[in-house]
C-alpha atoms as a PDB file:
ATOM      1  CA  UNK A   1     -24.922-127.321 -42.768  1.00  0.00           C
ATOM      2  CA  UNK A   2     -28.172-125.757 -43.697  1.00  0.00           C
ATOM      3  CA  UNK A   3     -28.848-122.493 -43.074  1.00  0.00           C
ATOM      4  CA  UNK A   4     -32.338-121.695 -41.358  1.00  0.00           C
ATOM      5  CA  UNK A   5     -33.564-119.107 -43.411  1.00  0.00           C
ATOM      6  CA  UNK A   6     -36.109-116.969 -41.924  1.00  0.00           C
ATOM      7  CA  UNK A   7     -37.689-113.548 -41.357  1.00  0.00           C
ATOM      8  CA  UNK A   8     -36.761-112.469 -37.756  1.00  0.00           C
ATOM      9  CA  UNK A   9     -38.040-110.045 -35.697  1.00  0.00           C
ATOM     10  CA  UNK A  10     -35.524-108.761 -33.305  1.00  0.00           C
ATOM     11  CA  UNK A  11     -37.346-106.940 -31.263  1.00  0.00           C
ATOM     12  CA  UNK A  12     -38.743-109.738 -29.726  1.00  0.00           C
ATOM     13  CA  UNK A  13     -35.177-111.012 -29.029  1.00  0.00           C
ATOM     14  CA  UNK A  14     -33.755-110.313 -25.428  1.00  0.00           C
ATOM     15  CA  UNK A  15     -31.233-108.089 -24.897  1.00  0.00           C
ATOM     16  CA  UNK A  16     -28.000-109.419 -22.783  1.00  0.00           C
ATOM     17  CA  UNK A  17     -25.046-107.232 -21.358  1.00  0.00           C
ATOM     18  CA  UNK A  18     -21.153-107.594 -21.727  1.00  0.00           C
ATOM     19  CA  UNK A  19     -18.888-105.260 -20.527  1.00  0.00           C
ATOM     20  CA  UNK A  20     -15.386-104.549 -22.204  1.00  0.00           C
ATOM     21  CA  UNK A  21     -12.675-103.021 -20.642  1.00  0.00           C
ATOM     22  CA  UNK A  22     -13.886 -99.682 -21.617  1.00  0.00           C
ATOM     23  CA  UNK A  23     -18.285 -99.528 -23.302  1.00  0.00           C
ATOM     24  CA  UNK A  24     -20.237-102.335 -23.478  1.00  0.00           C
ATOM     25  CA  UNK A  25     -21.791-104.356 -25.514  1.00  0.00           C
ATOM     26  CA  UNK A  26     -25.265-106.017 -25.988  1.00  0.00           C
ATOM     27  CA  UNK A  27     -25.977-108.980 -27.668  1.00  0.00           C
ATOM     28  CA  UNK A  28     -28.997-110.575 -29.126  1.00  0.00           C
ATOM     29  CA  UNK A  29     -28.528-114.299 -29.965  1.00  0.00           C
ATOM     30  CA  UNK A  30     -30.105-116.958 -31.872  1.00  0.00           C
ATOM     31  CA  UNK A  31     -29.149-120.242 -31.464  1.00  0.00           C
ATOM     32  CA  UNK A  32     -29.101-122.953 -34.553  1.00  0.00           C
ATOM     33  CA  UNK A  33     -27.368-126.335 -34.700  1.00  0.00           C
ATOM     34  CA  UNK A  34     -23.852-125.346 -35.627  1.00  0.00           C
ATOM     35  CA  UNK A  35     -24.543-121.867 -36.239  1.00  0.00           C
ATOM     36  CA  UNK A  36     -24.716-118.576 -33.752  1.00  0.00           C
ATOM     37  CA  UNK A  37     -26.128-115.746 -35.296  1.00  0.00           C
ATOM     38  CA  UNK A  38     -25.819-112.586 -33.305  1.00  0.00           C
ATOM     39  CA  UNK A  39     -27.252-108.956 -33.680  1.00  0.00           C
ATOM     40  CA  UNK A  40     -24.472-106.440 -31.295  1.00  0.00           C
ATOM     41  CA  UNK A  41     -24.677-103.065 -30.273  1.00  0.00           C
ATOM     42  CA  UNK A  42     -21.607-101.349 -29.163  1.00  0.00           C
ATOM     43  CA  UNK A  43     -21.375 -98.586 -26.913  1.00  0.00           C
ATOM     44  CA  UNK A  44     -18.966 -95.518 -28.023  1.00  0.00           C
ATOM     45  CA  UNK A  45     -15.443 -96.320 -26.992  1.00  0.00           C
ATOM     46  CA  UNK A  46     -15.992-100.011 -26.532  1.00  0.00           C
ATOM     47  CA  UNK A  47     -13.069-101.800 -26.228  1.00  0.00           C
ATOM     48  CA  UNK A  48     -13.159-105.672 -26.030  1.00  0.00           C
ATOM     49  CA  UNK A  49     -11.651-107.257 -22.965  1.00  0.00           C
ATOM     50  CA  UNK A  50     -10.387-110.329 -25.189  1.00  0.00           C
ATOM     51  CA  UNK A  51      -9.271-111.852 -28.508  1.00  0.00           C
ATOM     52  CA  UNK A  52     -11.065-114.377 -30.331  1.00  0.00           C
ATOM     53  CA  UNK A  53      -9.336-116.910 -32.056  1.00  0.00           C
ATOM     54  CA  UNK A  54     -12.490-118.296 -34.107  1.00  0.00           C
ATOM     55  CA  UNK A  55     -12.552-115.488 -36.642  1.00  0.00           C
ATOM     56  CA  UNK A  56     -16.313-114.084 -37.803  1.00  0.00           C
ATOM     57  CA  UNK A  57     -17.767-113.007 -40.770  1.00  0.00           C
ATOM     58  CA  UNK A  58     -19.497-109.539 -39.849  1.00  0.00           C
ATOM     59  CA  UNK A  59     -22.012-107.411 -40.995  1.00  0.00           C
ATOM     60  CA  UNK A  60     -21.747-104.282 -40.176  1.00  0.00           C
ATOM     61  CA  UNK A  61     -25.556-102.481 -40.239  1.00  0.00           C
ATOM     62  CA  UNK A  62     -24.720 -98.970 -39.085  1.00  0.00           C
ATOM     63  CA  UNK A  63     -21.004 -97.159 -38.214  1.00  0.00           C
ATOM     64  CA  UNK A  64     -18.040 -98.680 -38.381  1.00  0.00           C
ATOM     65  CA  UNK A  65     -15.393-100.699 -38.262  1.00  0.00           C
END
């Protein structure tokens, strides 16, 4: 796979909302061939309303885990 490299501005990327069971969370996505890169804010006491198999590498920008 190669990896698209680039400078991006994510302020220019559109905000879209998904609610847990408790919190929410907003996602910005961008889109590659075979890759989805993501930039989330969490709300305070998010909690997910599901498990995800895949696994993820993360990146964790301010907070934590």
């Amino acid at each position: 796979m190669t990896i698209p490299f680039q400078t991006t501005d994510w302020s220019t990327i559109p905000k879209t909302e998904h609610p847990g069971d408790t919190g929410m969370a907003y996602w910005q996505t961008l889109q590659f061939p075979g890759l989805r890169l993501r930039m989330v804010e969490y709300t305070p006491g998010y909690q997910a309303d599901h498990w995800c198999q895949k696994g993820h590498i993360i990146y964790c920008i301010d907070g934590e885990m």
